[in-house]
N, C-alpha and C. Protein backbone atom coordinates (compact mmCIF):
# COMPACT_ATOMS: atom_id res chain seq x y z
N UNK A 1 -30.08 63.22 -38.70
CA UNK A 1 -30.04 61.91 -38.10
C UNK A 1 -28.63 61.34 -38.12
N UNK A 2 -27.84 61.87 -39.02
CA UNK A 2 -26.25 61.24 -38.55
C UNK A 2 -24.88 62.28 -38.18
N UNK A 3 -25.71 61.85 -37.06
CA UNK A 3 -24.83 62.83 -36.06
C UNK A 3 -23.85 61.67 -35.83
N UNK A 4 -23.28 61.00 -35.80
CA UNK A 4 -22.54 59.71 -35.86
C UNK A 4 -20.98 60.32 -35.54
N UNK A 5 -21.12 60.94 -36.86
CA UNK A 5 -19.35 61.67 -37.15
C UNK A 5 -18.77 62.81 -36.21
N UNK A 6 -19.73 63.62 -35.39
CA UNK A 6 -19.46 64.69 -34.67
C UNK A 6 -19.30 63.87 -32.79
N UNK A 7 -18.79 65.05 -32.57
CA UNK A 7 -18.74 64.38 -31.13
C UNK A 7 -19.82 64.46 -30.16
N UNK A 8 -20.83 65.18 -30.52
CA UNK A 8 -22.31 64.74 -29.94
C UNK A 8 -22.66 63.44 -30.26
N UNK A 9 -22.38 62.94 -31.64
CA UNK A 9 -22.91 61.56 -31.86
C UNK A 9 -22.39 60.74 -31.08
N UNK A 10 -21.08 60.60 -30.45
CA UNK A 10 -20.34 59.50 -30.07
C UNK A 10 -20.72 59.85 -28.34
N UNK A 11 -21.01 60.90 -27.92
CA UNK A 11 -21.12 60.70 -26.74
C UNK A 11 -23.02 60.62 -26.65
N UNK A 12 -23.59 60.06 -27.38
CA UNK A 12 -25.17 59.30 -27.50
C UNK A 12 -24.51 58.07 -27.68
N UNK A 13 -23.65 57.36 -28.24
CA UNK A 13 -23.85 56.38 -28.64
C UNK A 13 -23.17 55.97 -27.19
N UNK A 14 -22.41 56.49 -26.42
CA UNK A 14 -21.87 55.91 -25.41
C UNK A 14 -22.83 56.06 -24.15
N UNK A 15 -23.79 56.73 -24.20
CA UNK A 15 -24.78 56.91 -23.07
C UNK A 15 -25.70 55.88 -23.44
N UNK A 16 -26.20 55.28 -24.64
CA UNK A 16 -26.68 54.41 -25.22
C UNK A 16 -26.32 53.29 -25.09
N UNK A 17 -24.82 52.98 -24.79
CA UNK A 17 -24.19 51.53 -24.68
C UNK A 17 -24.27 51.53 -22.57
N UNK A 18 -24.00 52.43 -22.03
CA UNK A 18 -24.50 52.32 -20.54
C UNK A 18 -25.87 52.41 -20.23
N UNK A 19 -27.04 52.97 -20.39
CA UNK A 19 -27.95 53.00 -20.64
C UNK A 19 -28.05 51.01 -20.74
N UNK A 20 -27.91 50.62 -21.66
CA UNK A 20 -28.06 49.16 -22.18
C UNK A 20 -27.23 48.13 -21.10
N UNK A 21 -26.36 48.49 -20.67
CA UNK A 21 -25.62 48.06 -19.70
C UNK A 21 -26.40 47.62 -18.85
N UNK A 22 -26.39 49.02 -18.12
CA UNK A 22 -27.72 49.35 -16.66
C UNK A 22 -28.86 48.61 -16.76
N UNK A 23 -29.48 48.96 -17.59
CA UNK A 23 -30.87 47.93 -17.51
C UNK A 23 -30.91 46.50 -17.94
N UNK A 24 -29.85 46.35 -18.75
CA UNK A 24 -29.85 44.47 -18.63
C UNK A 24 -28.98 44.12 -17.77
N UNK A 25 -28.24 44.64 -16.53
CA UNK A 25 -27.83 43.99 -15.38
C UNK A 25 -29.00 44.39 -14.47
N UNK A 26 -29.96 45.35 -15.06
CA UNK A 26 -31.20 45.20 -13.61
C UNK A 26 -32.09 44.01 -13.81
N UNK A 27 -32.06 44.01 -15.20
CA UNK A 27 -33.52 43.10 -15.55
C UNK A 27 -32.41 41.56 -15.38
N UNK A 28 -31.65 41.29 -15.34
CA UNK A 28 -30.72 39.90 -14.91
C UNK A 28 -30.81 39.58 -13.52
N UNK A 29 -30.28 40.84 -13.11
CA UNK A 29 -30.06 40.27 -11.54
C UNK A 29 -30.93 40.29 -10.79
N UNK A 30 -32.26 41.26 -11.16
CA UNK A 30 -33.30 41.80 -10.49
C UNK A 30 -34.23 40.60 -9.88
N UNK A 31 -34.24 39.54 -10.40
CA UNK A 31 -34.78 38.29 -9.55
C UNK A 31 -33.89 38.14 -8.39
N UNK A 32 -32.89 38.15 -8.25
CA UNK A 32 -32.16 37.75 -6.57
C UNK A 32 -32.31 38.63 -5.90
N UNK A 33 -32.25 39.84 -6.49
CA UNK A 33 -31.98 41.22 -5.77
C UNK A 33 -33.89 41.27 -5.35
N UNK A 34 -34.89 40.69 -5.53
CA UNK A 34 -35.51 40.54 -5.49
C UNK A 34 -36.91 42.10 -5.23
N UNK A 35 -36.16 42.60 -6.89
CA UNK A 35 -36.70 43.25 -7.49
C UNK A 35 -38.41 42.65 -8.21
N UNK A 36 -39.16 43.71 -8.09
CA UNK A 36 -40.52 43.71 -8.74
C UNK A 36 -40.66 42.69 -10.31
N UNK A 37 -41.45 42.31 -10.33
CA UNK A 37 -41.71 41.42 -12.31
C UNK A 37 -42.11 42.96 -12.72
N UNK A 38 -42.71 43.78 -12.49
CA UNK A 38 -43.02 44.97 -13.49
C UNK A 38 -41.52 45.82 -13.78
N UNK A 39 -40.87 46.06 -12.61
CA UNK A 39 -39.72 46.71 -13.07
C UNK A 39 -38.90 45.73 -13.76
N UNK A 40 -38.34 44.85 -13.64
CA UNK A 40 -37.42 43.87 -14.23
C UNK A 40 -37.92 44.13 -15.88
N UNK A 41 -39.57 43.88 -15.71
CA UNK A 41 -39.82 43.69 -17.16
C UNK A 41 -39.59 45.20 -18.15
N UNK A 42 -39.98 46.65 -17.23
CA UNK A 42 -39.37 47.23 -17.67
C UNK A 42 -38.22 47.82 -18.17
N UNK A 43 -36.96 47.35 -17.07
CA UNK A 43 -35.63 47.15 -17.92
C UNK A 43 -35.35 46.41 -19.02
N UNK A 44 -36.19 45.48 -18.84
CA UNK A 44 -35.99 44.92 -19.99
C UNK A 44 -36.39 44.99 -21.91
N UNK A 45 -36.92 45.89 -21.41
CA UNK A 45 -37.94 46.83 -22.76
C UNK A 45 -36.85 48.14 -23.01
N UNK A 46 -36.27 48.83 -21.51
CA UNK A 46 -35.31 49.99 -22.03
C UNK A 46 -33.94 48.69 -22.74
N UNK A 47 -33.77 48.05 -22.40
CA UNK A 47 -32.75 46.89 -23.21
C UNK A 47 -32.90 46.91 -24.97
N UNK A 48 -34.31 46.38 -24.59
CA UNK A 48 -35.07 46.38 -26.20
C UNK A 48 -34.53 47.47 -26.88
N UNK A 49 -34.95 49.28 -26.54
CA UNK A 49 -34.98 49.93 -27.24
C UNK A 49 -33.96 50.39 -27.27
N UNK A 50 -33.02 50.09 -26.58
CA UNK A 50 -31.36 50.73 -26.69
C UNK A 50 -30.73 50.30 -27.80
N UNK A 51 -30.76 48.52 -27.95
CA UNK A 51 -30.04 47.61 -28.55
C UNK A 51 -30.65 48.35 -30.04
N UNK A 52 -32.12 48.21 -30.10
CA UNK A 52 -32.52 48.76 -31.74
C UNK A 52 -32.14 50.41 -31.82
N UNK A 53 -32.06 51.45 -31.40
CA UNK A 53 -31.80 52.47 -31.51
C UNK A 53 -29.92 52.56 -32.05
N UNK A 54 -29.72 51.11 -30.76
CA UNK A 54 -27.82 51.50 -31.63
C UNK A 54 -27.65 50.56 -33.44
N UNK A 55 -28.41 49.69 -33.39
CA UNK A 55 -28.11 49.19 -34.94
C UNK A 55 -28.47 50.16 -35.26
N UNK A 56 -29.85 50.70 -35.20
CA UNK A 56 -30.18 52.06 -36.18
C UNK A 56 -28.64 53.17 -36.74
N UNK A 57 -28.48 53.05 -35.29
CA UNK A 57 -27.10 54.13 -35.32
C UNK A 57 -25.81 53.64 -36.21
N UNK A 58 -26.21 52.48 -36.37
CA UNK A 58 -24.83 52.01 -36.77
C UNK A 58 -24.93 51.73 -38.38
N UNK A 59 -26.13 51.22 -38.85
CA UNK A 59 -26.65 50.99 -40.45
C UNK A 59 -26.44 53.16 -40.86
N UNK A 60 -27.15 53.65 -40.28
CA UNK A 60 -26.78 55.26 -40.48
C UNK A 60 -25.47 55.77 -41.10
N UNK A 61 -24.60 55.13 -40.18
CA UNK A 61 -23.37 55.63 -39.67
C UNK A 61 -22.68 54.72 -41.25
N UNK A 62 -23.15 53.44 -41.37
CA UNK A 62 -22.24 52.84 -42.75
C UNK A 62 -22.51 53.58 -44.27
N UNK A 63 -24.02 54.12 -44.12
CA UNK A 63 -24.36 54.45 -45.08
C UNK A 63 -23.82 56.04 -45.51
N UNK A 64 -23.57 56.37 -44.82
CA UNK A 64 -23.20 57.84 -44.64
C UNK A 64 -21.43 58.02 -45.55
């Protein structure tokens, strides 16, 4: 689980920070752009699980 230090870890954590990007500028803008309430709401859940997957990554990464 702490892959953190190698360079596989850092290029998850950076697909992880776009990943998080992407879907909270869909689930933001997705009302004008006049995107679906089910998709919006689903970006907004991949948001959810990005944001907790990177603290995870990051409490890992101190403890290590």
């Amino acid at each position: 689980m702490n892959d953190t230090k190698n360079a596989g870890g850092m290029m998850v954590t950076a697909t992880l920070w776009l990943v998080l990007l992407v879907s909270a500028a869909t689930n933001s803008i997705g009302q004008f752009a006049g995107l679906d309430w089910t998709f919006r709401m689903i970006a907004g859940g991949i948001s959810v699980v990005c944001i907790v997957l990177l603290i995870v990554r990051y409490i890992a990464r101190r403890r290590a």
